[in-house]
PDB file of N, CA and C in Angstrom:
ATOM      1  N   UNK A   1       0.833  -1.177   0.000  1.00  0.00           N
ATOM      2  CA  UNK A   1       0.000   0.000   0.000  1.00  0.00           C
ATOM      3  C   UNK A   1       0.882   1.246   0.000  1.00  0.00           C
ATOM      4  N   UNK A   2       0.608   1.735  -0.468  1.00  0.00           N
ATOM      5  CA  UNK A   2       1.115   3.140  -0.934  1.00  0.00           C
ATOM      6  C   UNK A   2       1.355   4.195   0.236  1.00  0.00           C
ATOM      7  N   UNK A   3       1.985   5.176   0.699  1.00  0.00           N
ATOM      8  CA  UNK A   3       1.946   5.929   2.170  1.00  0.00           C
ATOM      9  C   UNK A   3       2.733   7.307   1.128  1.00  0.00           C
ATOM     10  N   UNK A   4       2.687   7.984   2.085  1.00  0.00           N
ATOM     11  CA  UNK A   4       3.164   9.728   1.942  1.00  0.00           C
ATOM     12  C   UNK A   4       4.546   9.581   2.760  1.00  0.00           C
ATOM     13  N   UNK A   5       5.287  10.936   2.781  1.00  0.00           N
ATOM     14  CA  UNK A   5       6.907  10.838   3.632  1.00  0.00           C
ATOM     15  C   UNK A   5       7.120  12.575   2.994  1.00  0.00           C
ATOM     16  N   UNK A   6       7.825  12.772   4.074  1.00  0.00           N
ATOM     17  CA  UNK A   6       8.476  14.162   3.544  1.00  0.00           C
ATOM     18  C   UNK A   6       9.756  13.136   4.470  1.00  0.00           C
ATOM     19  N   UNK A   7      11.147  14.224   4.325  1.00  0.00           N
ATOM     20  CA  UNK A   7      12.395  14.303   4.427  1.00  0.00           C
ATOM     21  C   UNK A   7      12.477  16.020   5.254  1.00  0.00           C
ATOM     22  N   UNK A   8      13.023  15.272   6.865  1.00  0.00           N
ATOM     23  CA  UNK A   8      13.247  16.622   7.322  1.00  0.00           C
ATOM     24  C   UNK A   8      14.759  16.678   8.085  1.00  0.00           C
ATOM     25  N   UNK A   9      14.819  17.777   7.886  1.00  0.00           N
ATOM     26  CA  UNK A   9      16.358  18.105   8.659  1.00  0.00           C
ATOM     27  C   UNK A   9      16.441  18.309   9.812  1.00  0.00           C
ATOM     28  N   UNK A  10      16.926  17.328  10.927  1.00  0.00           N
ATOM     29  CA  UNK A  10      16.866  17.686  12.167  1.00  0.00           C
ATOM     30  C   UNK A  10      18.382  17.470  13.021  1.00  0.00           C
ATOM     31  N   UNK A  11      19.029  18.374  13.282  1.00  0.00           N
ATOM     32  CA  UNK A  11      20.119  18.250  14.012  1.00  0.00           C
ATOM     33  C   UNK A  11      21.196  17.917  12.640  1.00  0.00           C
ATOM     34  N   UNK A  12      21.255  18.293  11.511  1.00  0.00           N
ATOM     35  CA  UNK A  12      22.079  18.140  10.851  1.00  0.00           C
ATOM     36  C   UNK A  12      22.178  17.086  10.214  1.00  0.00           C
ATOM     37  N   UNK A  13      20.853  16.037  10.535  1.00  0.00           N
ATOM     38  CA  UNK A  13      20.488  14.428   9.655  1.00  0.00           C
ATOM     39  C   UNK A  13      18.962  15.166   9.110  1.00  0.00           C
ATOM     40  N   UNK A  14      19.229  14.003   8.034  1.00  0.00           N
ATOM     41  CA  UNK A  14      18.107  14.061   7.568  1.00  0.00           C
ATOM     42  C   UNK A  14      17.481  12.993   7.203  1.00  0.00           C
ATOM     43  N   UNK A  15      15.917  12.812   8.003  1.00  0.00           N
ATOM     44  CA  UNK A  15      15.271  11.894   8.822  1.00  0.00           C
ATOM     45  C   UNK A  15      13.750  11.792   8.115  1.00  0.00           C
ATOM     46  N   UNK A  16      13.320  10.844   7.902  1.00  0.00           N
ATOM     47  CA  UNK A  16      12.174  10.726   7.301  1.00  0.00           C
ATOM     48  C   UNK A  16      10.694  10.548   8.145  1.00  0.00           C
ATOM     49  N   UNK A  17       9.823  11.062   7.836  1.00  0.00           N
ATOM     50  CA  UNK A  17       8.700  10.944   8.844  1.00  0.00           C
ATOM     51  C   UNK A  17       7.692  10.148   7.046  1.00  0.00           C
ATOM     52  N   UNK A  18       6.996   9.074   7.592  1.00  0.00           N
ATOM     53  CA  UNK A  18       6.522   8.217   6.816  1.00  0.00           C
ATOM     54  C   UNK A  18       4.806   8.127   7.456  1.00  0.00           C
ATOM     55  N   UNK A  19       3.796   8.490   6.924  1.00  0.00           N
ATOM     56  CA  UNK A  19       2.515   8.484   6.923  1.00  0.00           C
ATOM     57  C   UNK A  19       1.866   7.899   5.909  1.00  0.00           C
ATOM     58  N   UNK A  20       0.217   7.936   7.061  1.00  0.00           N
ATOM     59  CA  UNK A  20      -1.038   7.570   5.666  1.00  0.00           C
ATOM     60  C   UNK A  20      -0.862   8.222   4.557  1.00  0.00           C
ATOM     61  N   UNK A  21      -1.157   7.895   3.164  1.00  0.00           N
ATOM     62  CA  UNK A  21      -1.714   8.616   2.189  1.00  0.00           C
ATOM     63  C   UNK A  21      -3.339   9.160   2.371  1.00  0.00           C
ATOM     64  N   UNK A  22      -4.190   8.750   3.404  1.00  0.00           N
ATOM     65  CA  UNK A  22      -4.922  10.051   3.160  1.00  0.00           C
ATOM     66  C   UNK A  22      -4.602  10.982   4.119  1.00  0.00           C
ATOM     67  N   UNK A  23      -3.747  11.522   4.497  1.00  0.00           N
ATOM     68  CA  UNK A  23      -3.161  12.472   5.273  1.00  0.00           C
ATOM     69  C   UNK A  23      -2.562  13.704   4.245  1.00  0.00           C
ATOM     70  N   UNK A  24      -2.467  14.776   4.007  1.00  0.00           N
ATOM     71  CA  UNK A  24      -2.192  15.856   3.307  1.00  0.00           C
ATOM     72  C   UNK A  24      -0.401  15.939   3.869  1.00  0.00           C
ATOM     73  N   UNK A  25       0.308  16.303   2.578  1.00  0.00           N
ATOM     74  CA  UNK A  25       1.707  16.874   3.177  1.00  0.00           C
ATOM     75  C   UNK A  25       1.950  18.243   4.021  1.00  0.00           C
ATOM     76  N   UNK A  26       1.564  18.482   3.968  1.00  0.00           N
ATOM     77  CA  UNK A  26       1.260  20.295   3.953  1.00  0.00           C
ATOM     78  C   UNK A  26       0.647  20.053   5.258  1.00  0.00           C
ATOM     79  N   UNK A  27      -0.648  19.158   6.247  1.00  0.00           N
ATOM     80  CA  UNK A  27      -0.991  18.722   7.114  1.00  0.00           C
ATOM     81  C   UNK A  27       0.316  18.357   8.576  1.00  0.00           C
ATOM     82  N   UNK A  28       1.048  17.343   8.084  1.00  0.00           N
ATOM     83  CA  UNK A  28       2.277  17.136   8.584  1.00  0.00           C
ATOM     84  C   UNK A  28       3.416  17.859   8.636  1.00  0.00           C
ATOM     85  N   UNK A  29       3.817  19.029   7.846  1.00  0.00           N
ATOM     86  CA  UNK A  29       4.478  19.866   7.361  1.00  0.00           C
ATOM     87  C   UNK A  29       4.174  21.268   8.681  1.00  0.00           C
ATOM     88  N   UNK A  30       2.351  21.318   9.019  1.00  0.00           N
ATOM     89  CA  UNK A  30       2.302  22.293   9.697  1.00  0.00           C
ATOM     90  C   UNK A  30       2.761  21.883  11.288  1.00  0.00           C
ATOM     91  N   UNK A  31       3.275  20.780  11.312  1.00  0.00           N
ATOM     92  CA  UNK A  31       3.846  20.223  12.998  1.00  0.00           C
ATOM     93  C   UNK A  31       4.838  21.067  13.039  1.00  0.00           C
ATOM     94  N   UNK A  32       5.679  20.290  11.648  1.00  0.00           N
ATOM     95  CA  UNK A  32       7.105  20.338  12.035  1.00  0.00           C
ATOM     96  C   UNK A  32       7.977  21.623  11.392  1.00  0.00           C
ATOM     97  N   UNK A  33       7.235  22.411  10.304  1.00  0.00           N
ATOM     98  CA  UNK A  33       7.737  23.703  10.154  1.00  0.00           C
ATOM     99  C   UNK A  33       8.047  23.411   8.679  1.00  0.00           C
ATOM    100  N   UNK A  34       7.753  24.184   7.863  1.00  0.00           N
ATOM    101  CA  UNK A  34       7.994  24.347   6.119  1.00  0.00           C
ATOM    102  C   UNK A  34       9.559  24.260   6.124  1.00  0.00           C
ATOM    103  N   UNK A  35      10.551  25.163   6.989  1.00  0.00           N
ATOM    104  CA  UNK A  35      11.435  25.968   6.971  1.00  0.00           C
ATOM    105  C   UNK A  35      12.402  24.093   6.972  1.00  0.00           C
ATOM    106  N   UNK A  36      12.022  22.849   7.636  1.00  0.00           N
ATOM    107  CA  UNK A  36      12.781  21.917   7.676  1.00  0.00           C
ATOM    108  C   UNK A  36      12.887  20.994   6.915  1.00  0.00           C
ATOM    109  N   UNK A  37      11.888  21.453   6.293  1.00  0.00           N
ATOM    110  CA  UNK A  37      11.087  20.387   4.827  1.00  0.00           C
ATOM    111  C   UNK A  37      11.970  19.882   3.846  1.00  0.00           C
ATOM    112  N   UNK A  38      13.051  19.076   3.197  1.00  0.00           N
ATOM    113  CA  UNK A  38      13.635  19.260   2.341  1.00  0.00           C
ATOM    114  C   UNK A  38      12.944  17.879   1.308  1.00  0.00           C
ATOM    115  N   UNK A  39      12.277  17.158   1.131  1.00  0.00           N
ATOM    116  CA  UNK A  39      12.018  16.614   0.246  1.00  0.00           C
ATOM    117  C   UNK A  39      10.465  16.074   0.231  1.00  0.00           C
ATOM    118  N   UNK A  40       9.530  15.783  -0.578  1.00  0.00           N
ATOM    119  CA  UNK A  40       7.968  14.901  -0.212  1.00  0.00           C
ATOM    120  C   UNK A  40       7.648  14.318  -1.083  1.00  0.00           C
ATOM    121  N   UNK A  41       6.970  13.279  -1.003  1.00  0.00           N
ATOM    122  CA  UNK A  41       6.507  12.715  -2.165  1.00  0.00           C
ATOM    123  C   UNK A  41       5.636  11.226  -1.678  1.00  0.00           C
ATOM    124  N   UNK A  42       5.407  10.055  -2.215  1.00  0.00           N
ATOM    125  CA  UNK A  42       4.597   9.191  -1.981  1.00  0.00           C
ATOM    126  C   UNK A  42       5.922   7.614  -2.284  1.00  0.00           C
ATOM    127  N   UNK A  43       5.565   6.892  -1.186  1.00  0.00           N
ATOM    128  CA  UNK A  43       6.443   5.610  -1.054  1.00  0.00           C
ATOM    129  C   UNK A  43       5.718   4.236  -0.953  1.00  0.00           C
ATOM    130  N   UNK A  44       6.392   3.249  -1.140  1.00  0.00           N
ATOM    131  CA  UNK A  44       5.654   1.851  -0.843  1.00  0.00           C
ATOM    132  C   UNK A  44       6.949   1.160  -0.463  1.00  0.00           C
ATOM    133  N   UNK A  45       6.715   0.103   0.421  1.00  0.00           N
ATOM    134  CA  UNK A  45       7.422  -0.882   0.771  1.00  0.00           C
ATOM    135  C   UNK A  45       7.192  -2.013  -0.175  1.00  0.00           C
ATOM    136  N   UNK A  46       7.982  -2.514  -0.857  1.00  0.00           N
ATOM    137  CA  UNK A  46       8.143  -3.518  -1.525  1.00  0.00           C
ATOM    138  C   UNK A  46       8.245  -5.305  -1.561  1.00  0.00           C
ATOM    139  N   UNK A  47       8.175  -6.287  -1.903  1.00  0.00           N
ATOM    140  CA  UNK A  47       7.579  -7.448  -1.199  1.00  0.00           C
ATOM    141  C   UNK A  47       9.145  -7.774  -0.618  1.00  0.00           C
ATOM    142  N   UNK A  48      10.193  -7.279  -0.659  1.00  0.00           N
ATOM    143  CA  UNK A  48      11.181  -7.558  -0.447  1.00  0.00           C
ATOM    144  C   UNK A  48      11.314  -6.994   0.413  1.00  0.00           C
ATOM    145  N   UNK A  49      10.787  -5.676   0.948  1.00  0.00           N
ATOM    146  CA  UNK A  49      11.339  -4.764   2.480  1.00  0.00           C
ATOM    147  C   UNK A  49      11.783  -4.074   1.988  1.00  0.00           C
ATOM    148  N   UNK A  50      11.988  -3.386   0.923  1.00  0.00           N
ATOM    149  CA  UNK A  50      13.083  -1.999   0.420  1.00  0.00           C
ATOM    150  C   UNK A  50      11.569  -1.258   0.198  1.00  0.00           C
ATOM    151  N   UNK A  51      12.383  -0.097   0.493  1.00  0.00           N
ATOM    152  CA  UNK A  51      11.394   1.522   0.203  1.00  0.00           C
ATOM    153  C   UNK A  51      11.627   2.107  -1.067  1.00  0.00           C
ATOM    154  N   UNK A  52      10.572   2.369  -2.295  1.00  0.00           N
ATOM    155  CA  UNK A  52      10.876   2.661  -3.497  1.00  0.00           C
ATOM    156  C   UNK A  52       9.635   4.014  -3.047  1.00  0.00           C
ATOM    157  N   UNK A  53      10.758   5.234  -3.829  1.00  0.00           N
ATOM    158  CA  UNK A  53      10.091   6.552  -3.529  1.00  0.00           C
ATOM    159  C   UNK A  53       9.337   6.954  -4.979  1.00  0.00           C
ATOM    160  N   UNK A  54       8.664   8.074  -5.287  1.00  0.00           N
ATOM    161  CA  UNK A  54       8.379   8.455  -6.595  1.00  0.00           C
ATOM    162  C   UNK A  54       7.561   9.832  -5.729  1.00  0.00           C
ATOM    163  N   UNK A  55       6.802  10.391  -7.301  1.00  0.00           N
ATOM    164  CA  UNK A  55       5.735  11.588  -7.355  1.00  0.00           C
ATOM    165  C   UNK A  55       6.477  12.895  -6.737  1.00  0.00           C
ATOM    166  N   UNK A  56       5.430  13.810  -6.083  1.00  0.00           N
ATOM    167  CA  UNK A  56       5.529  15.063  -5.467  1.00  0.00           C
ATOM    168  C   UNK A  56       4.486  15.533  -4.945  1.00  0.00           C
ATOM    169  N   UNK A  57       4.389  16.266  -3.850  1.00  0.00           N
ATOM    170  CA  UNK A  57       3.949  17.082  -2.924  1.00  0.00           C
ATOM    171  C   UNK A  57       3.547  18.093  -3.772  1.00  0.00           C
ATOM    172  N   UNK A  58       2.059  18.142  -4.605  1.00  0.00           N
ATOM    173  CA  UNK A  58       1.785  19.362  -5.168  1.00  0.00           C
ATOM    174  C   UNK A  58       1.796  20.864  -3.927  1.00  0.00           C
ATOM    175  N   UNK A  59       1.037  20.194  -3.071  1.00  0.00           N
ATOM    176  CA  UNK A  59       0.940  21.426  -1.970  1.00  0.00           C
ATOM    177  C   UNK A  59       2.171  22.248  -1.113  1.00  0.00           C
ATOM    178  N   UNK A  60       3.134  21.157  -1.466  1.00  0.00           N
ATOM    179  CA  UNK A  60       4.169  21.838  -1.238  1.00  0.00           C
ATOM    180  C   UNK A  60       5.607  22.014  -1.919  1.00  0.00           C
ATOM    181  N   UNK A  61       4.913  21.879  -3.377  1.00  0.00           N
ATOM    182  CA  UNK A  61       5.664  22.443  -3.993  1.00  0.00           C
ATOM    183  C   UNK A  61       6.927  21.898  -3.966  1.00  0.00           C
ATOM    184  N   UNK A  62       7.493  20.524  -3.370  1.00  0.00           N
ATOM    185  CA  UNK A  62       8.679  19.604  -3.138  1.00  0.00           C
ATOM    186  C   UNK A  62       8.288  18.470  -4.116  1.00  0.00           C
ATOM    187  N   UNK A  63       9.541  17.912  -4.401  1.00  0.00           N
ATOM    188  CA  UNK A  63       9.988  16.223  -5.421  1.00  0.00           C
ATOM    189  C   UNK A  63      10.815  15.141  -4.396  1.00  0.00           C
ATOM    190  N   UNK A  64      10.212  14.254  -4.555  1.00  0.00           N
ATOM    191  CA  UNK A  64      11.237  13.222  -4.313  1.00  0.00           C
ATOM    192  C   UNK A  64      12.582  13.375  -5.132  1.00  0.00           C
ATOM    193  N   UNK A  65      13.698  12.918  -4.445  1.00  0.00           N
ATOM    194  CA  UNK A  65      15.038  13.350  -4.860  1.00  0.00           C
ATOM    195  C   UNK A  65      15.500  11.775  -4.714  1.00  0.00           C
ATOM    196  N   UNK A  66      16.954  11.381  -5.477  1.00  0.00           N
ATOM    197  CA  UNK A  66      17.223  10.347  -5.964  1.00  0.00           C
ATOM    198  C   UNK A  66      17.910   9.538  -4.484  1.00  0.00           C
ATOM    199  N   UNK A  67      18.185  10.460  -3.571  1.00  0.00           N
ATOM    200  CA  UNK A  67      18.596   9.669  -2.415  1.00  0.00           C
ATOM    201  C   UNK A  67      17.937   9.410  -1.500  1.00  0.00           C
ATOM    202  N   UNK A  68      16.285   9.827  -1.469  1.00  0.00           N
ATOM    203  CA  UNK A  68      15.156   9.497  -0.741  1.00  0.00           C
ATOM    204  C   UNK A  68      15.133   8.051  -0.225  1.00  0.00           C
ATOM    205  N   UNK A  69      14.634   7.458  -0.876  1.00  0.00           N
ATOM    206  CA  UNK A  69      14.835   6.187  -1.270  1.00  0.00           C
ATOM    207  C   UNK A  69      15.768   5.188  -0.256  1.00  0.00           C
ATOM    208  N   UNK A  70      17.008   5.910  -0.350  1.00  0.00           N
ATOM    209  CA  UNK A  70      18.226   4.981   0.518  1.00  0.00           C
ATOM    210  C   UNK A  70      17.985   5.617   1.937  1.00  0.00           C
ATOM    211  N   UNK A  71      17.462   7.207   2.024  1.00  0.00           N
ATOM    212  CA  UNK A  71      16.972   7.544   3.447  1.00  0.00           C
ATOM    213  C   UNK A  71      16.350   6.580   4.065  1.00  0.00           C
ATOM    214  N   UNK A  72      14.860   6.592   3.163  1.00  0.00           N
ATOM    215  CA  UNK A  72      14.062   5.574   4.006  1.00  0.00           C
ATOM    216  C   UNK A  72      14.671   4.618   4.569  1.00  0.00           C
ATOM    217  N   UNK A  73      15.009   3.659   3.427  1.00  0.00           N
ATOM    218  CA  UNK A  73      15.814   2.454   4.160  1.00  0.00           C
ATOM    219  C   UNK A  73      16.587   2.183   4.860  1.00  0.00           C
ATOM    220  N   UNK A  74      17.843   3.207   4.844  1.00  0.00           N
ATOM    221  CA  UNK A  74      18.359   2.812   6.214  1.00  0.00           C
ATOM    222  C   UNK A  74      17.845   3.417   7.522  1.00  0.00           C
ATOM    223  N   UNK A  75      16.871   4.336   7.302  1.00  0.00           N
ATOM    224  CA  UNK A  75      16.106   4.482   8.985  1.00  0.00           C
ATOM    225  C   UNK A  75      15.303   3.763   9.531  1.00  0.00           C
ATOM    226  N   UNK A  76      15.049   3.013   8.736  1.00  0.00           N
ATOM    227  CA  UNK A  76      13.760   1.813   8.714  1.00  0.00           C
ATOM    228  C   UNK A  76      14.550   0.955   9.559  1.00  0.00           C
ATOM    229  N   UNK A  77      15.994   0.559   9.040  1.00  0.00           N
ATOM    230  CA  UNK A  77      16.629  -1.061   9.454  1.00  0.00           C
ATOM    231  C   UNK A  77      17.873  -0.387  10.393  1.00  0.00           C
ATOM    232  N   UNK A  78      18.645   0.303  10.120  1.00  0.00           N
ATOM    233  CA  UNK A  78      19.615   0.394  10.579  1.00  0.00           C
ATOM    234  C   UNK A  78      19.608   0.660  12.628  1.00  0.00           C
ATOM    235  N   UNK A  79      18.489   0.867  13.397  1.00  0.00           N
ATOM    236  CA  UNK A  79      18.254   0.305  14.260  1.00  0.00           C
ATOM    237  C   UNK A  79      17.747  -1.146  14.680  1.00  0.00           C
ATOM    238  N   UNK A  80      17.583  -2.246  14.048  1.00  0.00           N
ATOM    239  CA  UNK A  80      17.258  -3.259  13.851  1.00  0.00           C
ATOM    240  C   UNK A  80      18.209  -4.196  14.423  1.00  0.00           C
ATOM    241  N   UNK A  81      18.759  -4.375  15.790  1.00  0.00           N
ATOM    242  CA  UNK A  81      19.701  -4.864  16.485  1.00  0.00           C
ATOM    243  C   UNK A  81      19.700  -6.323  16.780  1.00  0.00           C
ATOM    244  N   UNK A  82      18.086  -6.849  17.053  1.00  0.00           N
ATOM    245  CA  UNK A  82      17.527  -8.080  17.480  1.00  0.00           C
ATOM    246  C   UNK A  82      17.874  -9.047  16.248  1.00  0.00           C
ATOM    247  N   UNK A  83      17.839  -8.092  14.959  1.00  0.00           N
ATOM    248  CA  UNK A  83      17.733  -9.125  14.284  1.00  0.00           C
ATOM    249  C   UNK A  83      19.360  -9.376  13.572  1.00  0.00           C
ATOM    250  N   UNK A  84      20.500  -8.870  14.130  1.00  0.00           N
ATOM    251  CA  UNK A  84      21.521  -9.093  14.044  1.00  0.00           C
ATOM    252  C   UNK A  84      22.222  -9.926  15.333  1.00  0.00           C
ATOM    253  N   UNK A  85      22.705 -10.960  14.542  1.00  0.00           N
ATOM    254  CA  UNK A  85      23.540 -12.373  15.261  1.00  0.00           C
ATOM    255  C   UNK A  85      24.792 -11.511  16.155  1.00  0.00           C
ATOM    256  N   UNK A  86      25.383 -10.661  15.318  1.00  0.00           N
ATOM    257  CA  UNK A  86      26.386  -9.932  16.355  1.00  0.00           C
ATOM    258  C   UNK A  86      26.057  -8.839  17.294  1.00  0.00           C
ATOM    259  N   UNK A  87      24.730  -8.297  17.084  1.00  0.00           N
ATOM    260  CA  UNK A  87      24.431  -7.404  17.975  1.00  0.00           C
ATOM    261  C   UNK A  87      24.718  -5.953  17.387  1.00  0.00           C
ATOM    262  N   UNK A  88      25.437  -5.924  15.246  1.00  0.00           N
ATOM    263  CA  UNK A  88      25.439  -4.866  15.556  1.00  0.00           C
ATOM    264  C   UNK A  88      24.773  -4.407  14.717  1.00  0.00           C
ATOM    265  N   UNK A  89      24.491  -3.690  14.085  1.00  0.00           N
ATOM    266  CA  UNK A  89      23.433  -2.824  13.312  1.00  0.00           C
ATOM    267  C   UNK A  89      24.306  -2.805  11.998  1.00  0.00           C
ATOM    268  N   UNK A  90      24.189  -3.443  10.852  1.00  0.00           N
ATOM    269  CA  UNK A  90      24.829  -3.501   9.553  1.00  0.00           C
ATOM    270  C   UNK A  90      23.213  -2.819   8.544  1.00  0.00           C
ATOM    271  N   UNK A  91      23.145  -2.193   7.813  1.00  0.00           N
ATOM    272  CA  UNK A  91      22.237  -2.272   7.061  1.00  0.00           C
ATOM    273  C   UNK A  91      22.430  -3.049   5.365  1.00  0.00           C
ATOM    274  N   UNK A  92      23.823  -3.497   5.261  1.00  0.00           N
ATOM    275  CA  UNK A  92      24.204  -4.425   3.982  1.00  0.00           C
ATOM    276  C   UNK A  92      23.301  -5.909   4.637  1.00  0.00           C
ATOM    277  N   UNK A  93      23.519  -5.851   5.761  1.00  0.00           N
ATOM    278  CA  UNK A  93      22.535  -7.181   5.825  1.00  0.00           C
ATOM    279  C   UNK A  93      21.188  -7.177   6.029  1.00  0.00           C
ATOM    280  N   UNK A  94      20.502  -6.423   5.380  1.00  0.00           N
ATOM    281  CA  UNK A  94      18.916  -6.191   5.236  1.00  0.00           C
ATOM    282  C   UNK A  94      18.156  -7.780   4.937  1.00  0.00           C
ATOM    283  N   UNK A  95      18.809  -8.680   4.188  1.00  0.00           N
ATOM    284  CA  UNK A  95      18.183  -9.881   4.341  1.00  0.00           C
ATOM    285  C   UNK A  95      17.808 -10.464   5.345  1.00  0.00           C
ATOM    286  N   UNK A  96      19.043 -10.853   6.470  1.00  0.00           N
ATOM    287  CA  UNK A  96      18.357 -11.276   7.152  1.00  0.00           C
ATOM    288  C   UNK A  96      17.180 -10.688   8.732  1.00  0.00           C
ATOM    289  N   UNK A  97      17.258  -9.472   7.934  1.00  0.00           N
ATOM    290  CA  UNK A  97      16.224  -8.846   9.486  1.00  0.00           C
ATOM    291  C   UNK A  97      14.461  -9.288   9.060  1.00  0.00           C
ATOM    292  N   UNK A  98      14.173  -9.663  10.520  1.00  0.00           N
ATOM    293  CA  UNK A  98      12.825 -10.485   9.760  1.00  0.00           C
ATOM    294  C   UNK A  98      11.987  -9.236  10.320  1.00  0.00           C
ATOM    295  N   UNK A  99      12.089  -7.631  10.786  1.00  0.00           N
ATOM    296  CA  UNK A  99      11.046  -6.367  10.828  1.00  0.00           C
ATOM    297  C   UNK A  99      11.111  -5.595   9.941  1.00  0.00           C
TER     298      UNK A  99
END
Protein backbone atom coordinates (compact mmCIF):
# COMPACT_ATOMS: atom_id res chain seq x y z
CA UNK A 1 0.00 0.00 0.00
CA UNK A 2 1.12 3.14 -0.93
CA UNK A 3 1.95 5.93 2.17
CA UNK A 4 3.16 9.73 1.94
CA UNK A 5 6.91 10.84 3.63
CA UNK A 6 8.48 14.16 3.54
CA UNK A 7 12.39 14.30 4.43
CA UNK A 8 13.25 16.62 7.32
CA UNK A 9 16.36 18.11 8.66
CA UNK A 10 16.87 17.69 12.17
CA UNK A 11 20.12 18.25 14.01
CA UNK A 12 22.08 18.14 10.85
CA UNK A 13 20.49 14.43 9.66
CA UNK A 14 18.11 14.06 7.57
CA UNK A 15 15.27 11.89 8.82
CA UNK A 16 12.17 10.73 7.30
CA UNK A 17 8.70 10.94 8.84
CA UNK A 18 6.52 8.22 6.82
CA UNK A 19 2.52 8.48 6.92
CA UNK A 20 -1.04 7.57 5.67
CA UNK A 21 -1.71 8.62 2.19
CA UNK A 22 -4.92 10.05 3.16
CA UNK A 23 -3.16 12.47 5.27
CA UNK A 24 -2.19 15.86 3.31
CA UNK A 25 1.71 16.87 3.18
CA UNK A 26 1.26 20.30 3.95
CA UNK A 27 -0.99 18.72 7.11
CA UNK A 28 2.28 17.14 8.58
CA UNK A 29 4.48 19.87 7.36
CA UNK A 30 2.30 22.29 9.70
CA UNK A 31 3.85 20.22 13.00
CA UNK A 32 7.11 20.34 12.04
CA UNK A 33 7.74 23.70 10.15
CA UNK A 34 7.99 24.35 6.12
CA UNK A 35 11.44 25.97 6.97
CA UNK A 36 12.78 21.92 7.68
CA UNK A 37 11.09 20.39 4.83
CA UNK A 38 13.64 19.26 2.34
CA UNK A 39 12.02 16.61 0.25
CA UNK A 40 7.97 14.90 -0.21
CA UNK A 41 6.51 12.72 -2.17
CA UNK A 42 4.60 9.19 -1.98
CA UNK A 43 6.44 5.61 -1.05
CA UNK A 44 5.65 1.85 -0.84
CA UNK A 45 7.42 -0.88 0.77
CA UNK A 46 8.14 -3.52 -1.53
CA UNK A 47 7.58 -7.45 -1.20
CA UNK A 48 11.18 -7.56 -0.45
CA UNK A 49 11.34 -4.76 2.48
CA UNK A 50 13.08 -2.00 0.42
CA UNK A 51 11.39 1.52 0.20
CA UNK A 52 10.88 2.66 -3.50
CA UNK A 53 10.09 6.55 -3.53
CA UNK A 54 8.38 8.46 -6.59
CA UNK A 55 5.74 11.59 -7.36
CA UNK A 56 5.53 15.06 -5.47
CA UNK A 57 3.95 17.08 -2.92
CA UNK A 58 1.79 19.36 -5.17
CA UNK A 59 0.94 21.43 -1.97
CA UNK A 60 4.17 21.84 -1.24
CA UNK A 61 5.66 22.44 -3.99
CA UNK A 62 8.68 19.60 -3.14
CA UNK A 63 9.99 16.22 -5.42
CA UNK A 64 11.24 13.22 -4.31
CA UNK A 65 15.04 13.35 -4.86
CA UNK A 66 17.22 10.35 -5.96
CA UNK A 67 18.60 9.67 -2.41
CA UNK A 68 15.16 9.50 -0.74
CA UNK A 69 14.84 6.19 -1.27
CA UNK A 70 18.23 4.98 0.52
CA UNK A 71 16.97 7.54 3.45
CA UNK A 72 14.06 5.57 4.01
CA UNK A 73 15.81 2.45 4.16
CA UNK A 74 18.36 2.81 6.21
CA UNK A 75 16.11 4.48 8.98
CA UNK A 76 13.76 1.81 8.71
CA UNK A 77 16.63 -1.06 9.45
CA UNK A 78 19.61 0.39 10.58
CA UNK A 79 18.25 0.31 14.26
CA UNK A 80 17.26 -3.26 13.85
CA UNK A 81 19.70 -4.86 16.48
CA UNK A 82 17.53 -8.08 17.48
CA UNK A 83 17.73 -9.13 14.28
CA UNK A 84 21.52 -9.09 14.04
CA UNK A 85 23.54 -12.37 15.26
CA UNK A 86 26.39 -9.93 16.36
CA UNK A 87 24.43 -7.40 17.98
CA UNK A 88 25.44 -4.87 15.56
CA UNK A 89 23.43 -2.82 13.31
CA UNK A 90 24.83 -3.50 9.55
CA UNK A 91 22.24 -2.27 7.06
CA UNK A 92 24.20 -4.42 3.98
CA UNK A 93 22.53 -7.18 5.83
CA UNK A 94 18.92 -6.19 5.24
CA UNK A 95 18.18 -9.88 4.34
CA UNK A 96 18.36 -11.28 7.15
CA UNK A 97 16.22 -8.85 9.49
CA UNK A 98 12.82 -10.49 9.76
CA UNK A 99 11.05 -6.37 10.83
Amino acid sequence: MKSKYIIIESDGLEVPLIFSRFLLHEDIVAVVGKNAVLAAGFCELTASGDWVVGGQSVSLELRTRPQDAEILNEHTRVNCLLCQPDGKADINRKSQCKN
